[in-house]
Protein backbone atom coordinates (compact mmCIF):
# COMPACT_ATOMS: atom_id res chain seq x y z
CA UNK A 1 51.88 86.09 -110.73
CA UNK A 2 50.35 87.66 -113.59
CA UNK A 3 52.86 90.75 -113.75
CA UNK A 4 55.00 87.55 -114.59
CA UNK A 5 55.97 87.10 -118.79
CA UNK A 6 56.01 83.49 -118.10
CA UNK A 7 52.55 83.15 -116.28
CA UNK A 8 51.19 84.42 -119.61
CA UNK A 9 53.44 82.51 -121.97
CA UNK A 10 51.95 79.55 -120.79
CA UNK A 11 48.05 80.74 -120.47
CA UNK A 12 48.86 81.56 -124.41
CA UNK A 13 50.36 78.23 -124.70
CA UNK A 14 47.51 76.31 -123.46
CA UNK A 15 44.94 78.41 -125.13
CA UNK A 16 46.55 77.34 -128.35
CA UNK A 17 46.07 73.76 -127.52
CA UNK A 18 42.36 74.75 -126.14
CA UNK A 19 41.72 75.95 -129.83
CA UNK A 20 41.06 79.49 -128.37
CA UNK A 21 43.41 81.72 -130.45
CA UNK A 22 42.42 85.37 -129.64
CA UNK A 23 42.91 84.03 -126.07
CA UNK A 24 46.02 83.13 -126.82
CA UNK A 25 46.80 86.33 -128.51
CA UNK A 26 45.64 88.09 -125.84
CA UNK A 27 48.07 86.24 -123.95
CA UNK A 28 51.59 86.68 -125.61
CA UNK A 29 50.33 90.28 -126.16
CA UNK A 30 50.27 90.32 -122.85
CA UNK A 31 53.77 88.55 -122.05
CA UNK A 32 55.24 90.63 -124.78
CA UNK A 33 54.32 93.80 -123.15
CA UNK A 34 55.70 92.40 -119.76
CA UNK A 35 59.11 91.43 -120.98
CA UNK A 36 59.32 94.29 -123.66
CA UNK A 37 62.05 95.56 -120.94
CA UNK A 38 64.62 93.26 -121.71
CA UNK A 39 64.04 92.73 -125.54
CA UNK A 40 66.61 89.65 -126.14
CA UNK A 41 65.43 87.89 -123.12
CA UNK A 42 64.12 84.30 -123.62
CA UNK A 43 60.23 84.83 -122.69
CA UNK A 44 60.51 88.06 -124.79
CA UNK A 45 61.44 86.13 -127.35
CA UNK A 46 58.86 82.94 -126.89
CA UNK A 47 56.34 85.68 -126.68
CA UNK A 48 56.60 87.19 -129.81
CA UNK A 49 57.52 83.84 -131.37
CA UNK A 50 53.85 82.86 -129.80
CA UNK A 51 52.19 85.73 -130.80
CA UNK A 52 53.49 85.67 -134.67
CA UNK A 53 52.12 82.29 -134.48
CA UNK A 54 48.94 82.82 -133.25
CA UNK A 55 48.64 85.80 -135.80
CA UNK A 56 49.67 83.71 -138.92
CA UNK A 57 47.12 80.79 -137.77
CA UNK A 58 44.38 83.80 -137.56
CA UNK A 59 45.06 85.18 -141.03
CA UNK A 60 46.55 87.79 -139.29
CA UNK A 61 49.29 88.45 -141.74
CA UNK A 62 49.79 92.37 -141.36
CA UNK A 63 50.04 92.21 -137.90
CA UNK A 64 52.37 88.68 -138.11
CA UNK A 65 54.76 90.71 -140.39
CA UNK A 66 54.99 93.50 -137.71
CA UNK A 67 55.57 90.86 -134.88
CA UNK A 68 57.87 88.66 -136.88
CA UNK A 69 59.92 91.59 -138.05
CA UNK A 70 60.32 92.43 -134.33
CA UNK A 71 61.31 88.89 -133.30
CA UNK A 72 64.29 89.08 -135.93
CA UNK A 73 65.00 92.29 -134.85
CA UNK A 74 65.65 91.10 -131.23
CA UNK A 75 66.95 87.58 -132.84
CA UNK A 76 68.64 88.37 -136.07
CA UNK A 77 70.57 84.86 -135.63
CA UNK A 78 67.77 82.68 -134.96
CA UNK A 79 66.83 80.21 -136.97
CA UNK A 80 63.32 80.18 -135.60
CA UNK A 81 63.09 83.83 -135.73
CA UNK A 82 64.16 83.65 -139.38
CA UNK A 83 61.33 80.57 -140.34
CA UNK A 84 58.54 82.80 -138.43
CA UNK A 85 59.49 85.47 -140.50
CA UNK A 86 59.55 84.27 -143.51
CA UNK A 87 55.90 82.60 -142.86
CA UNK A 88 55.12 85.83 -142.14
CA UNK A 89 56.56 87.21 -145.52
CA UNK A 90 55.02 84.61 -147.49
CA UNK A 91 51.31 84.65 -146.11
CA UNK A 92 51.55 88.30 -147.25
CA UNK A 93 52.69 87.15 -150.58
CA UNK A 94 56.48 88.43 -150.60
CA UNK A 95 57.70 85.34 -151.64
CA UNK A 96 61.00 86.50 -152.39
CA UNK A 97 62.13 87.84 -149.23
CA UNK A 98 60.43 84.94 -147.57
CA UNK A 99 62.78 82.83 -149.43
CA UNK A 100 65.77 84.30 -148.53
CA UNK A 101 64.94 84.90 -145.05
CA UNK A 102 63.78 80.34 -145.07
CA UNK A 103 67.06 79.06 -146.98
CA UNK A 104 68.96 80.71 -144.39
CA UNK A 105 66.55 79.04 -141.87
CA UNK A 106 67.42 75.77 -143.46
CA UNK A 107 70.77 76.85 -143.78
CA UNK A 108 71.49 77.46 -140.12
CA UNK A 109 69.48 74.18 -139.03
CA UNK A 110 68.80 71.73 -141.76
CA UNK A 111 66.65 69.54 -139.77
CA UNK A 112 64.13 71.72 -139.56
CA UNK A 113 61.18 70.06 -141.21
CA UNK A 114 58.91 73.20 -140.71
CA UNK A 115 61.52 75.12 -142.02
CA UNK A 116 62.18 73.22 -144.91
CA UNK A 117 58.63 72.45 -145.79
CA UNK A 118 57.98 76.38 -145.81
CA UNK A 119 60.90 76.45 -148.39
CA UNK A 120 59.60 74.01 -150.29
CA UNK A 121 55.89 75.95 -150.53
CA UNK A 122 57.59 79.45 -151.81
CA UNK A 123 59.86 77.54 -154.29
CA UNK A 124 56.79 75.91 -155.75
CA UNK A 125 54.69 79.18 -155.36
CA UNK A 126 57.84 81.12 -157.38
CA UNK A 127 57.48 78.16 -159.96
CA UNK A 128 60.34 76.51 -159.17
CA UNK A 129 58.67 72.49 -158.89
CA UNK A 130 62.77 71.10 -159.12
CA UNK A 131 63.54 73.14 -155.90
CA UNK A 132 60.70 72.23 -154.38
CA UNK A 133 60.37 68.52 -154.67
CA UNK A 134 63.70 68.63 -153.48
CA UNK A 135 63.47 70.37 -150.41
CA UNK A 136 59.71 68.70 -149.72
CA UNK A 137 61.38 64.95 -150.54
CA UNK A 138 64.01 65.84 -147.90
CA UNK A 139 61.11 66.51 -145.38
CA UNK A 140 59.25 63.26 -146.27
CA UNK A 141 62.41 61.09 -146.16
CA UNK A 142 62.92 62.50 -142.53
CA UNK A 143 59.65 62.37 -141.21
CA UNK A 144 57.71 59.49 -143.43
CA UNK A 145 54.67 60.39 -141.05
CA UNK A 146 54.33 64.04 -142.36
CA UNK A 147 51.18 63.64 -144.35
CA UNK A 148 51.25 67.43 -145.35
CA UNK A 149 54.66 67.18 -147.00
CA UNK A 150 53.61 63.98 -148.14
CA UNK A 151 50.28 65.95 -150.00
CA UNK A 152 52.64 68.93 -151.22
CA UNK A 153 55.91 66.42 -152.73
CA UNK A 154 52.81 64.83 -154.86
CA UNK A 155 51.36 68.16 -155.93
CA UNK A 156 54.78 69.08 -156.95
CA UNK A 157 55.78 65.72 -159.18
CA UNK A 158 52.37 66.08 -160.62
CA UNK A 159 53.19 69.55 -161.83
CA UNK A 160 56.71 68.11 -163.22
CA UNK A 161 54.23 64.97 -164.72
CA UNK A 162 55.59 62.27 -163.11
CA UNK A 163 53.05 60.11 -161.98
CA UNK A 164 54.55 57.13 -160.93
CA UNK A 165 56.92 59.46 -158.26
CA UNK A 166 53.57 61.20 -157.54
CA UNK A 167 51.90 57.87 -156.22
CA UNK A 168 55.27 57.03 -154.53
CA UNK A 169 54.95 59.82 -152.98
CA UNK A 170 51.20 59.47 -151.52
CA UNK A 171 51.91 55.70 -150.28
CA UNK A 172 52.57 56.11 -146.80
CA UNK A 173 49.29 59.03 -146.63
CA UNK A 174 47.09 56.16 -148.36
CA UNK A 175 48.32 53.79 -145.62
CA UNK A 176 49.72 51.71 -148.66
């Protein structure tokens, strides 16, 4: 059982919801190294998607760059493999790769809140406040429970000075 990717996939998985996160990386270290054979499977791919994760949520960001630019390496069509990336990129402050690497996240699945929240962080971080209250009003107006986005969209129409949109936009975090 524990020569098994998948055993360890999901010991990494609950250690992430235990709050133990060098367990988990310990894990999908572990499930990477067992799948690393077939390199476009599934649970090689849910590994290093895991383990990028893990590593970004540690401050990890060197060794998330490494992981994520082997996940898009074995995924270069994901949509997943793209977002993690560009996380990646932009917790090590390349904001302009992790752009490109996010609208084409968005691009390929324009649901994706995480995806399109991301965007909307490296827009504002590049300066770009239009861009970003864009992408992070799409976010809210999809998921009116997303009290991060909620927090960012009024950062950003403060920084273009519009107040009223700015308490519009905390509302629904204010329980109002």
């Amino acid at each position: 059982m524990k020569d098994q990717p998948r055993f360890w996939l999901a010991l990494g998985a609950s250690e992430v919801r235990g709050g133990d996160l060098v367990a988990a990386e310990t894990a999908f270290a572990a499930a990477v190294r067992l799948s690393a054979d077939n390199s476009e499977s599934r649970d090689h791919l849910a590994a290093l998607a895991g383990l990028t994760e893990v590593q970004l949520r540690q401050g990890k960001n060197p060794e998330a760059v490494a992981t994520s630019e082997t996940l898009l390496n074995a995924a270069p069509k994901s949509p997943v493999a793209k977002m993690l990336r560009g996380q990646a990129l932009a917790a090590a402050g390349d904001f302009a790769a992790a752009r490109t690497l996010l609208e084409e996240a968005v691009s390929a699945d324009p649901d994706n809140g995480q995806a399109r929240m991301l965007l909307g962080l490296v827009t504002m971080q590049q300066g770009n406040t239009g861009q970003a209250e864009m992408h992070l009003a799409q976010v809210v107006s999809r998921d009116p429970d997303n009290v991060r986005a909620q927090q960012l969209l009024a950062a950003v129409r403060s920084q273009l000075q519009e107040p009223q949109a700015t308490l519009e936009a905390l509302k629904p975090a204010l329980g109002q």
